[in-house]
Structures are given as structure tokens and as C-alpha cells.
N, C-alpha and C. Protein backbone atom coordinates (compact mmCIF):
# COMPACT_ATOMS: atom_id res chain seq x y z
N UNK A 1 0.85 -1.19 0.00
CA UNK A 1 0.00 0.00 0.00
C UNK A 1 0.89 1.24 0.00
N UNK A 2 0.27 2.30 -0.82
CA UNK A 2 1.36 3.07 -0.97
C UNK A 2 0.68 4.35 0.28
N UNK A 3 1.50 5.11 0.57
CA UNK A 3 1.79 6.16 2.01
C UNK A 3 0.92 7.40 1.60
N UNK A 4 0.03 8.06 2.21
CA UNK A 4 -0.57 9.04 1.38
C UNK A 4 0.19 10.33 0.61
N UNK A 5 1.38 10.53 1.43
CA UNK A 5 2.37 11.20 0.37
C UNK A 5 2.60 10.91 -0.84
N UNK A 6 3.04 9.35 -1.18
CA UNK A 6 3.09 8.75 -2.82
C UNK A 6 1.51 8.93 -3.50
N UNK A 7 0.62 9.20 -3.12
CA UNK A 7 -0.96 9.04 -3.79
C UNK A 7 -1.10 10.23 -3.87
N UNK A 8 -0.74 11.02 -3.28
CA UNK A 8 -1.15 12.97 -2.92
C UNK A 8 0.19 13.05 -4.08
N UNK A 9 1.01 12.57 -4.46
CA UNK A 9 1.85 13.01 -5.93
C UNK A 9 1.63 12.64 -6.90
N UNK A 10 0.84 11.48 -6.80
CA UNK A 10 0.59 10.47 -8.14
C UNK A 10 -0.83 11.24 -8.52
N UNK A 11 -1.83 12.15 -7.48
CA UNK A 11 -2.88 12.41 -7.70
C UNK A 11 -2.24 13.93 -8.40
N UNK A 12 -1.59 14.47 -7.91
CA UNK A 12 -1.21 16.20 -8.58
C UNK A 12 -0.60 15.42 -9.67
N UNK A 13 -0.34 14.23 -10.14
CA UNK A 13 0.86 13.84 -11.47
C UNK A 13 -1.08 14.15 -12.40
N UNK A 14 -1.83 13.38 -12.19
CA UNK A 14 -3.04 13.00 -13.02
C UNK A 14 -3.74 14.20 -12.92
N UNK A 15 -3.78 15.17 -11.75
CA UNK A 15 -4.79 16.80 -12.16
C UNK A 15 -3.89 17.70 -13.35
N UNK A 16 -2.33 17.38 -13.17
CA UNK A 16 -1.35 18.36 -14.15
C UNK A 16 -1.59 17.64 -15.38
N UNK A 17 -1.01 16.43 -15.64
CA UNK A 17 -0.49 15.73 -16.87
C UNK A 17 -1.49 14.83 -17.52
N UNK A 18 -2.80 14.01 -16.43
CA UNK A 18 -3.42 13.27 -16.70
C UNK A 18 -4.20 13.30 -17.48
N UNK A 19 -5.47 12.13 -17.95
CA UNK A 19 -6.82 12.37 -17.92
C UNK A 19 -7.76 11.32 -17.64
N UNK A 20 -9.09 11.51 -16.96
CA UNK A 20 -9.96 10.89 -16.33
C UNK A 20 -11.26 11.04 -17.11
N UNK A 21 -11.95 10.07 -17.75
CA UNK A 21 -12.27 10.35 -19.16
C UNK A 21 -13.75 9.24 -19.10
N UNK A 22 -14.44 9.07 -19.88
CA UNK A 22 -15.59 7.79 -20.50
C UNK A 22 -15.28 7.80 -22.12
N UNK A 23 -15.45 6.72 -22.37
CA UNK A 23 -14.68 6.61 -23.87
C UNK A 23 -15.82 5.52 -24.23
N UNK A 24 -16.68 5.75 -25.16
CA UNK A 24 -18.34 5.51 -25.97
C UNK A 24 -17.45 4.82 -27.17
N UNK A 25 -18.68 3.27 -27.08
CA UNK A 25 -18.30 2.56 -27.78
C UNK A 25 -19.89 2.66 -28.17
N UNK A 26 -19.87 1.79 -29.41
CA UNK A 26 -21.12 1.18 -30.10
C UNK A 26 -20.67 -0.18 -30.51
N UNK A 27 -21.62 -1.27 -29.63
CA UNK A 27 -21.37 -2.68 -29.63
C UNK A 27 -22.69 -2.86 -30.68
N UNK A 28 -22.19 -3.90 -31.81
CA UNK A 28 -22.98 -4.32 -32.55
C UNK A 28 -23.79 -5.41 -31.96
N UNK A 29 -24.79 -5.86 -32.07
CA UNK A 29 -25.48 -7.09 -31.83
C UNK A 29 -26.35 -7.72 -32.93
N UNK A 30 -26.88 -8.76 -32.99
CA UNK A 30 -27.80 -8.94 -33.77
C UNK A 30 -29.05 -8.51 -34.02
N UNK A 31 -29.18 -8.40 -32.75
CA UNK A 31 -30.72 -7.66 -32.07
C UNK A 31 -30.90 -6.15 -32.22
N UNK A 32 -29.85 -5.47 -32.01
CA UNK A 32 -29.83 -3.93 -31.89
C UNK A 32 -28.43 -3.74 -31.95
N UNK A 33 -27.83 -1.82 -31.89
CA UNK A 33 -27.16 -1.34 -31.23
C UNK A 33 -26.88 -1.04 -30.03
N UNK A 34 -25.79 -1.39 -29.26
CA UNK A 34 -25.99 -0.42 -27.84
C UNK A 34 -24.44 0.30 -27.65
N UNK A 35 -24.79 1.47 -27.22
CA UNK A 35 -23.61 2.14 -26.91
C UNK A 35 -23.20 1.94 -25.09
N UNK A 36 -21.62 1.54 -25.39
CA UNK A 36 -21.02 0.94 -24.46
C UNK A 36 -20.36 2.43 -23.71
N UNK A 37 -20.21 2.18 -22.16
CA UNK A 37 -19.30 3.21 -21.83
C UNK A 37 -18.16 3.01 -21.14
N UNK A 38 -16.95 3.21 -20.80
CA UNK A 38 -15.80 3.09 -20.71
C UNK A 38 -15.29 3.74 -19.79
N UNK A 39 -14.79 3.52 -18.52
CA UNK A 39 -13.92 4.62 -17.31
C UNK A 39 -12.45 4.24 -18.35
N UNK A 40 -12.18 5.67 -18.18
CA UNK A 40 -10.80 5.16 -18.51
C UNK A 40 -9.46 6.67 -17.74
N UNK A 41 -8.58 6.04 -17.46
CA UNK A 41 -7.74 7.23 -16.50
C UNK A 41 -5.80 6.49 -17.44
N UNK A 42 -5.49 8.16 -17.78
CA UNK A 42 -4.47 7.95 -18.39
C UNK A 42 -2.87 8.86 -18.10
N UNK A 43 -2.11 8.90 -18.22
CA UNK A 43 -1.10 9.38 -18.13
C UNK A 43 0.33 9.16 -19.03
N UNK A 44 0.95 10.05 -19.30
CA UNK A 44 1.73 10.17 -20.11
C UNK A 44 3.25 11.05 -20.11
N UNK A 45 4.37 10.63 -19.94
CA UNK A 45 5.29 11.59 -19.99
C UNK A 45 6.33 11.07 -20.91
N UNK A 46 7.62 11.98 -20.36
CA UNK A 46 9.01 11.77 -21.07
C UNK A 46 9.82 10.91 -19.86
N UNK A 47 9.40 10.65 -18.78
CA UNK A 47 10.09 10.50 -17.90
C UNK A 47 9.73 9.06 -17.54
N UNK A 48 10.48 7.96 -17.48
CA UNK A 48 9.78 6.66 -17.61
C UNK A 48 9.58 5.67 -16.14
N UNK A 49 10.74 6.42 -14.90
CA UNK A 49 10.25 5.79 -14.33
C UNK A 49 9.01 6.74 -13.46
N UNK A 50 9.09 7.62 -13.64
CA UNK A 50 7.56 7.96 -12.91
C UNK A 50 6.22 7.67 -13.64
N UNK A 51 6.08 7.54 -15.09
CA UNK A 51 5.24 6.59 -15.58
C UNK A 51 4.58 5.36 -15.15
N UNK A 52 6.24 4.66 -14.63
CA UNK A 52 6.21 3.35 -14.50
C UNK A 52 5.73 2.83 -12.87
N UNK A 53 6.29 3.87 -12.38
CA UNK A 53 5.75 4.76 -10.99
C UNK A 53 3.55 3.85 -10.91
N UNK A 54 2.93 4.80 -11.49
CA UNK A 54 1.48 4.40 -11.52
C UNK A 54 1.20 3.02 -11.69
N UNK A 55 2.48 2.00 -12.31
CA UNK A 55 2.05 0.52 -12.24
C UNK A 55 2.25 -0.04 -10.97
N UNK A 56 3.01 0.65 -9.77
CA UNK A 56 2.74 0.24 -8.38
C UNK A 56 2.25 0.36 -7.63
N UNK A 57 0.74 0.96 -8.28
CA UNK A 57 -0.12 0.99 -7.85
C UNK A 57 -1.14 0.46 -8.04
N UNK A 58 -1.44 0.41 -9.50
CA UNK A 58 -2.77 -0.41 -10.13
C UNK A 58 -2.02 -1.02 -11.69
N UNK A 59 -2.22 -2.37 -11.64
CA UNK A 59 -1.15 -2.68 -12.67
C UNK A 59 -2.15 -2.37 -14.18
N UNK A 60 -1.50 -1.68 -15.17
CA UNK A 60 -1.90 -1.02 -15.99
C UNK A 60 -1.44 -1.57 -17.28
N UNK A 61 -1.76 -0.63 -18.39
CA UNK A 61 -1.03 -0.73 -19.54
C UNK A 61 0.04 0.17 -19.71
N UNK A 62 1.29 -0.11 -19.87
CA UNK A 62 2.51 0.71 -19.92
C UNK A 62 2.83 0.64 -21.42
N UNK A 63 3.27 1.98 -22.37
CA UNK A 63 3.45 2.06 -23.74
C UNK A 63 4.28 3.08 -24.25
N UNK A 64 5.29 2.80 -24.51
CA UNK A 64 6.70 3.56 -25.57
C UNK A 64 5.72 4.19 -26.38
N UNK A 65 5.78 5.46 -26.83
CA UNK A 65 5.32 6.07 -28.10
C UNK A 65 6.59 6.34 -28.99
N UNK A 66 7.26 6.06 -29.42
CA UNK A 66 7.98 6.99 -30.09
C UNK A 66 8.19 8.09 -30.91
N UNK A 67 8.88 8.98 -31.24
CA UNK A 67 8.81 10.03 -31.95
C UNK A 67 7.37 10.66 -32.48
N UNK A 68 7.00 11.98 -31.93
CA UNK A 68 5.73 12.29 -32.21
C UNK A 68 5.50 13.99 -31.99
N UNK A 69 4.69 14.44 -32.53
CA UNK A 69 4.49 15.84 -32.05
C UNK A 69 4.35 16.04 -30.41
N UNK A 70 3.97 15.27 -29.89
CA UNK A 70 4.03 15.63 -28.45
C UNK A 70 5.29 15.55 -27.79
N UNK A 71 6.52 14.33 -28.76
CA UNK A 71 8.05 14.87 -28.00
C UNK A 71 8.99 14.44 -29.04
N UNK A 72 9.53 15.22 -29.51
CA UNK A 72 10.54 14.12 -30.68
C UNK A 72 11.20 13.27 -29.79
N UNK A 73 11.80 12.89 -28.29
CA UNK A 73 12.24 11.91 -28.07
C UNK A 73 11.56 10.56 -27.83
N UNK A 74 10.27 10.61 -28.27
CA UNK A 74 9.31 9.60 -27.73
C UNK A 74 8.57 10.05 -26.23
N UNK A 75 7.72 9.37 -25.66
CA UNK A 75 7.46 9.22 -24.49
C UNK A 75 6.28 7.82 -23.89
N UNK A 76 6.62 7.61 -22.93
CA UNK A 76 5.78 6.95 -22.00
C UNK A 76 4.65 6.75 -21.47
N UNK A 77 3.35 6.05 -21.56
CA UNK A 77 1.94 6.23 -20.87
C UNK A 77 1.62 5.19 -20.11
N UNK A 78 0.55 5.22 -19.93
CA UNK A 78 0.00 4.31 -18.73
C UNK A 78 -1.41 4.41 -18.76
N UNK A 79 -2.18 3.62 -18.44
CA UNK A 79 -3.69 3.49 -18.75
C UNK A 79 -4.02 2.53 -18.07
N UNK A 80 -5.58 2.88 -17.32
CA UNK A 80 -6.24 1.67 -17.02
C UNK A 80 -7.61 2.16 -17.38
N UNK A 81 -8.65 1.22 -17.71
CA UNK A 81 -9.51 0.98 -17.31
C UNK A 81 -10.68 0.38 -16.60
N UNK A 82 -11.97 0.64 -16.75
CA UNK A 82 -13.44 -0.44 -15.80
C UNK A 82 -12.78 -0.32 -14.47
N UNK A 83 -12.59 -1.27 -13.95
CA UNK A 83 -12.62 -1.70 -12.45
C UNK A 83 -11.60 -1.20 -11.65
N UNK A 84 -10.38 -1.36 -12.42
CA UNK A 84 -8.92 -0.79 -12.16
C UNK A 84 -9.35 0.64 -12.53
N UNK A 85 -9.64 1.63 -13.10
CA UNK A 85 -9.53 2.88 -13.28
C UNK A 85 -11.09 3.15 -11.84
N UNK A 86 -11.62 2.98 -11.71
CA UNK A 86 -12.51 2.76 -10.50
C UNK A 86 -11.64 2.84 -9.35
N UNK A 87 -10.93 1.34 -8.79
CA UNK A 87 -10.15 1.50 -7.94
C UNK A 87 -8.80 2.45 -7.52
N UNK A 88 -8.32 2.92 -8.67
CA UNK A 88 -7.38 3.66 -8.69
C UNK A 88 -8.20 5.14 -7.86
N UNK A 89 -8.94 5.62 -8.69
CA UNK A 89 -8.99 6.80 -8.60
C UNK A 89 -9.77 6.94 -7.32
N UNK A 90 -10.32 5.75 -6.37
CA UNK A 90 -10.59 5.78 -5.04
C UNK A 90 -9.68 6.32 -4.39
N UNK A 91 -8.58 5.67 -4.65
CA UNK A 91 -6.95 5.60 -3.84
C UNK A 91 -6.69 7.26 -3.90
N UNK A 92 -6.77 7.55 -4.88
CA UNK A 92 -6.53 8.85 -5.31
C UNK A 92 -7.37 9.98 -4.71
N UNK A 93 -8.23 9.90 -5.00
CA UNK A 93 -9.70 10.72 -4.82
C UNK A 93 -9.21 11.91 -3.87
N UNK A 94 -9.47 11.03 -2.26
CA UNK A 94 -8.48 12.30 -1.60
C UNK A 94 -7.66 13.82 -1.59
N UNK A 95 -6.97 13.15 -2.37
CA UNK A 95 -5.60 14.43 -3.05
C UNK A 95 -5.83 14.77 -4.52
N UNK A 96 -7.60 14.64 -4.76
CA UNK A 96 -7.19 15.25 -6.43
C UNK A 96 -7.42 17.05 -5.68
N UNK A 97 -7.11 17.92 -6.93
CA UNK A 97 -7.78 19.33 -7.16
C UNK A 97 -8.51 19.59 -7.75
N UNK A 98 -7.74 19.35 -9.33
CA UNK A 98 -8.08 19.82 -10.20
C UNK A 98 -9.40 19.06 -10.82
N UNK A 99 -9.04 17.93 -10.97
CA UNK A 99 -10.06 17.00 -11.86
C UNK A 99 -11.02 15.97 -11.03
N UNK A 100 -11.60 16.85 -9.90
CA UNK A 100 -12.48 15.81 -8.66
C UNK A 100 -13.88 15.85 -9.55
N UNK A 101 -13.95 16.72 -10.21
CA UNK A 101 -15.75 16.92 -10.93
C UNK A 101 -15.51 15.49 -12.00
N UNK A 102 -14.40 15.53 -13.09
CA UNK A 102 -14.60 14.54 -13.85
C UNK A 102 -14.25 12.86 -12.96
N UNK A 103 -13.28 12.65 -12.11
CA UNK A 103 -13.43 12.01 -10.75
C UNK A 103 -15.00 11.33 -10.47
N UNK A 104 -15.57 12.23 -9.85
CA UNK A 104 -17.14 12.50 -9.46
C UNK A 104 -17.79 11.74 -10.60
N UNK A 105 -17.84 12.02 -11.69
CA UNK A 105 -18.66 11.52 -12.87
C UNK A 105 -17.83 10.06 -13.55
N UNK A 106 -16.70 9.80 -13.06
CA UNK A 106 -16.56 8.76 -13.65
C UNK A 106 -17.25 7.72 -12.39
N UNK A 107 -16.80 7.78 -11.02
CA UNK A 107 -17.37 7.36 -10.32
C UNK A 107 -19.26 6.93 -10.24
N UNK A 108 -19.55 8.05 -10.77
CA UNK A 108 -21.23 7.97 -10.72
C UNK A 108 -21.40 6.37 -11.92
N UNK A 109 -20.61 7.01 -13.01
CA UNK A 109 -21.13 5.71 -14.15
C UNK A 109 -20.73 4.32 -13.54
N UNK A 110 -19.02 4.34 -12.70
CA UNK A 110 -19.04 2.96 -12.42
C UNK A 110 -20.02 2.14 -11.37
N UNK A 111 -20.57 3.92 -10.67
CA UNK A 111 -22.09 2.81 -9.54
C UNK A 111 -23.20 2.25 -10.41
N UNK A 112 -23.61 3.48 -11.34
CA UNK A 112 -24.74 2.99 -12.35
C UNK A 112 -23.95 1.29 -13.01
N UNK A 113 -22.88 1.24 -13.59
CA UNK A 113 -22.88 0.26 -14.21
C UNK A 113 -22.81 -1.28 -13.38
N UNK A 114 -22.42 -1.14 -11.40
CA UNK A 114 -22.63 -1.97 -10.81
C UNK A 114 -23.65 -2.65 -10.71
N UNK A 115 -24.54 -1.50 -10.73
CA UNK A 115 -26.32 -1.55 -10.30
C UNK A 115 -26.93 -2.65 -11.23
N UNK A 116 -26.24 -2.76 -12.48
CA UNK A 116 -26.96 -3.28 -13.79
C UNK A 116 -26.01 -5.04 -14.14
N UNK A 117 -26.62 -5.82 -13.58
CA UNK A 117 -25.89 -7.21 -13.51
C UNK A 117 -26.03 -8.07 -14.49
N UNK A 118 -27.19 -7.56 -15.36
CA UNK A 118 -27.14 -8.51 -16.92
C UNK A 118 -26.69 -7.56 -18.21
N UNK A 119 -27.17 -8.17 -19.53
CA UNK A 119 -26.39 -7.93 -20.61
C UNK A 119 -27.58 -6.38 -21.18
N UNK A 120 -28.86 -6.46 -20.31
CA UNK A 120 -29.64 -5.56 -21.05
C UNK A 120 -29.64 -4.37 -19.74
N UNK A 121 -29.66 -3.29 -21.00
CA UNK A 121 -29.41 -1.71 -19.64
C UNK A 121 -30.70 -1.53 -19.98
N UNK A 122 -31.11 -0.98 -19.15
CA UNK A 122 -32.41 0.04 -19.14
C UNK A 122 -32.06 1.16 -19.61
N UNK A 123 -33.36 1.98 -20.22
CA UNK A 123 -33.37 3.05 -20.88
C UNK A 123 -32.69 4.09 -19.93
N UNK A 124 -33.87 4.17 -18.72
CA UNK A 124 -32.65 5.02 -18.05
C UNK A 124 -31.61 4.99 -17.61
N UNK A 125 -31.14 3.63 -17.51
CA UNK A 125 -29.59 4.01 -16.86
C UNK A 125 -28.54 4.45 -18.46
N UNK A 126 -29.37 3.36 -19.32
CA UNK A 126 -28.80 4.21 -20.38
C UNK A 126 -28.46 5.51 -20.99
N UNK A 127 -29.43 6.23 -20.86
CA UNK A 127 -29.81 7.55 -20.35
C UNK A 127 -28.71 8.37 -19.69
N UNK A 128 -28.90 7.83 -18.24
CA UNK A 128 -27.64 8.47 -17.43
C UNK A 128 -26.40 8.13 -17.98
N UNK A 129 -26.29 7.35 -18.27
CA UNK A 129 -24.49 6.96 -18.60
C UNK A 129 -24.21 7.84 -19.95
N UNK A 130 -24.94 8.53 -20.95
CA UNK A 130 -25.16 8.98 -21.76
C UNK A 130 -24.92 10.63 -21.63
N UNK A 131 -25.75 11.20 -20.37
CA UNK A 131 -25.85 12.38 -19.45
C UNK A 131 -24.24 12.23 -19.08
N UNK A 132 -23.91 11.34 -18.37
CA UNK A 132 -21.93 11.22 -17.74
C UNK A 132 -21.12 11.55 -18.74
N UNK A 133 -21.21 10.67 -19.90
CA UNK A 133 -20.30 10.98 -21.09
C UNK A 133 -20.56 12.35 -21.75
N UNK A 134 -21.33 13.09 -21.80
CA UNK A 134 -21.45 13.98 -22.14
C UNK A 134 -20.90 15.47 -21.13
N UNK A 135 -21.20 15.18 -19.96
CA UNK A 135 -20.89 16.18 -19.34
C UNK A 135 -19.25 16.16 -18.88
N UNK A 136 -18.35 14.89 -18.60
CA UNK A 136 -17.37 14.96 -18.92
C UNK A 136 -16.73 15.39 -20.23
N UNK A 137 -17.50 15.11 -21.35
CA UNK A 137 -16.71 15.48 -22.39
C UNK A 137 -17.15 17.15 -22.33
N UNK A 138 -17.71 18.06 -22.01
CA UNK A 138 -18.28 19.26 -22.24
C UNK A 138 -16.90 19.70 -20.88
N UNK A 139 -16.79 19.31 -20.28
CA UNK A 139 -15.66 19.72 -18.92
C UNK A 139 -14.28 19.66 -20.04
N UNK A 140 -13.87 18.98 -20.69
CA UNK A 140 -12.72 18.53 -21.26
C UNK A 140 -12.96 19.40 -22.87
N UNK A 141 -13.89 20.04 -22.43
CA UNK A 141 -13.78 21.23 -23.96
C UNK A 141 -13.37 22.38 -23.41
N UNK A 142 -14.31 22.89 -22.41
CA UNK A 142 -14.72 23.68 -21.34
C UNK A 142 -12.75 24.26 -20.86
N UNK A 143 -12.20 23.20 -20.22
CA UNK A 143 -11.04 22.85 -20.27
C UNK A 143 -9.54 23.47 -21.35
N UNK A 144 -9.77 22.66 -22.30
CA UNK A 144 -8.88 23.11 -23.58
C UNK A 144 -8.96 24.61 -23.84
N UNK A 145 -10.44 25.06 -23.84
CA UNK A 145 -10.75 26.57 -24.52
C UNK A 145 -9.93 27.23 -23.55
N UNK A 146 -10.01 27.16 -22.06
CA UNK A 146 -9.95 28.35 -20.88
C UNK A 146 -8.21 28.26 -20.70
């Protein structure tokens, strides 16, 4: 378990550098469409072991980019999602600042999506999870512009 000092840095690493996000899928079926929703919490630098840093906490996806507009020397990310991006950002929660509203809303979808134990959602929770993705993505425009 990591010391709340290491989580209160790893949480200012994800309000500066991060992002805490829902990422909308559309699952085909035979029967219908349904649009899927996604927690997903990411991070990214030049610096590899503090990257590598966030896998001792929630074991993740770790990924070399190389050469790119974001660094000609390459850089480093890290990603989790569903359950692991859930649990992480518990750990975290505490010591965010900046990004506790999108926090807040990823949290809300992973209760809605507990609530729902088979393969068919209801309109409204569909609904809500729909309302989440949207208002995070309107924060993360909201965001860029200011």
C-alpha cells in the first residue's frame, strides 16, 4: 500500500499531466445497437520511471510512443480501465484538485454500471451513462478553450 504522500503526488501527477475520461463505444449485436461506456484514467510523460511509478499501484497498460508531435524523443503512458480505473482513482480521490468533478462523474457511471448485472441496460440508466459521457466530455472542452 502506498503512504498518502506517494498518492497525494501520483494524484497532482493526473490533475497536471493526466486524464480521467468515458470513452463511448457502439457494440454491434444482432438484435440492436448499444452504446457501451468506458472509465478510462491515463497518463503520459518523457520521464519513464515515474510513468512506471502508476504501475505500483494499479497494474496497468505501460506504452513507448515513439517520436511524435508531443516529443521528438518519444514518451511513455500508462492506462487503465473499468474496475482498475474505478479502484485507482478511489486511492486517489483524496488528493485530487483539479479533476475531482470529472473524478465525481466517472465514479457515478461505475455505480450505475454496478447496479446493472445482466447484458440488457435500461433506458434510463442508459440515459444516465449517456448524461456522464457527455458532461465529462463538455468539462474537457470547457477545459482546452480556458
Amino acid at each position: 500500500m502506498k503512504t498518502k504522500e506517494e498518492l497525494a503526488y501520483i494524484a497532482g501527477f493526473i490533475d497536471g499531466e493526466g486524464y480521467i475520461g468515458i470513452k463511448k463505444y457502439i457494440r454491434n449485436s444482432t438484435k440492436t445497437w448499444c452504446p457501451m461506456y468506458s472509465e478510462k484514467i491515463s497518463v503520459a510523460g518523457t520521464c519513464e520511471p515515474v510513468i512506471k511509478s502508476f504501475d505500483t499501484i494499479i497494474k496497468g497498460y505501460i506504452n513507448f510512443h515513439k517520436h511524435s508531435k508531443l516529443s521528438k524523443r518519444g514518451y511513455w503512458s500508462w492506462e487503465v480501465t473499468e474496475n482498475k480505473a474505478r479502484l485507482f482513482l478511489q486511492m486517489i480521490y483524496p488528493y485530487l484538485k483539479v479533476k475531482k468533478l470529472e473524478a465525481d462523474i466517472l465514479l457515478l457511471l461505475g455505480k450505475n454500471k454496478k447496479k446493472t448485472k445482466s447484458n440488457t441496460i435500461k433506458e434510463e440508466d442508459r440515459m444516465l451513462r449517456e448524461k456522464l459521457y457527455l458532461q465529462i466530455k463538455e468539462l474537457h472542452t470547457f477545459k482546452e478553450v480556458a
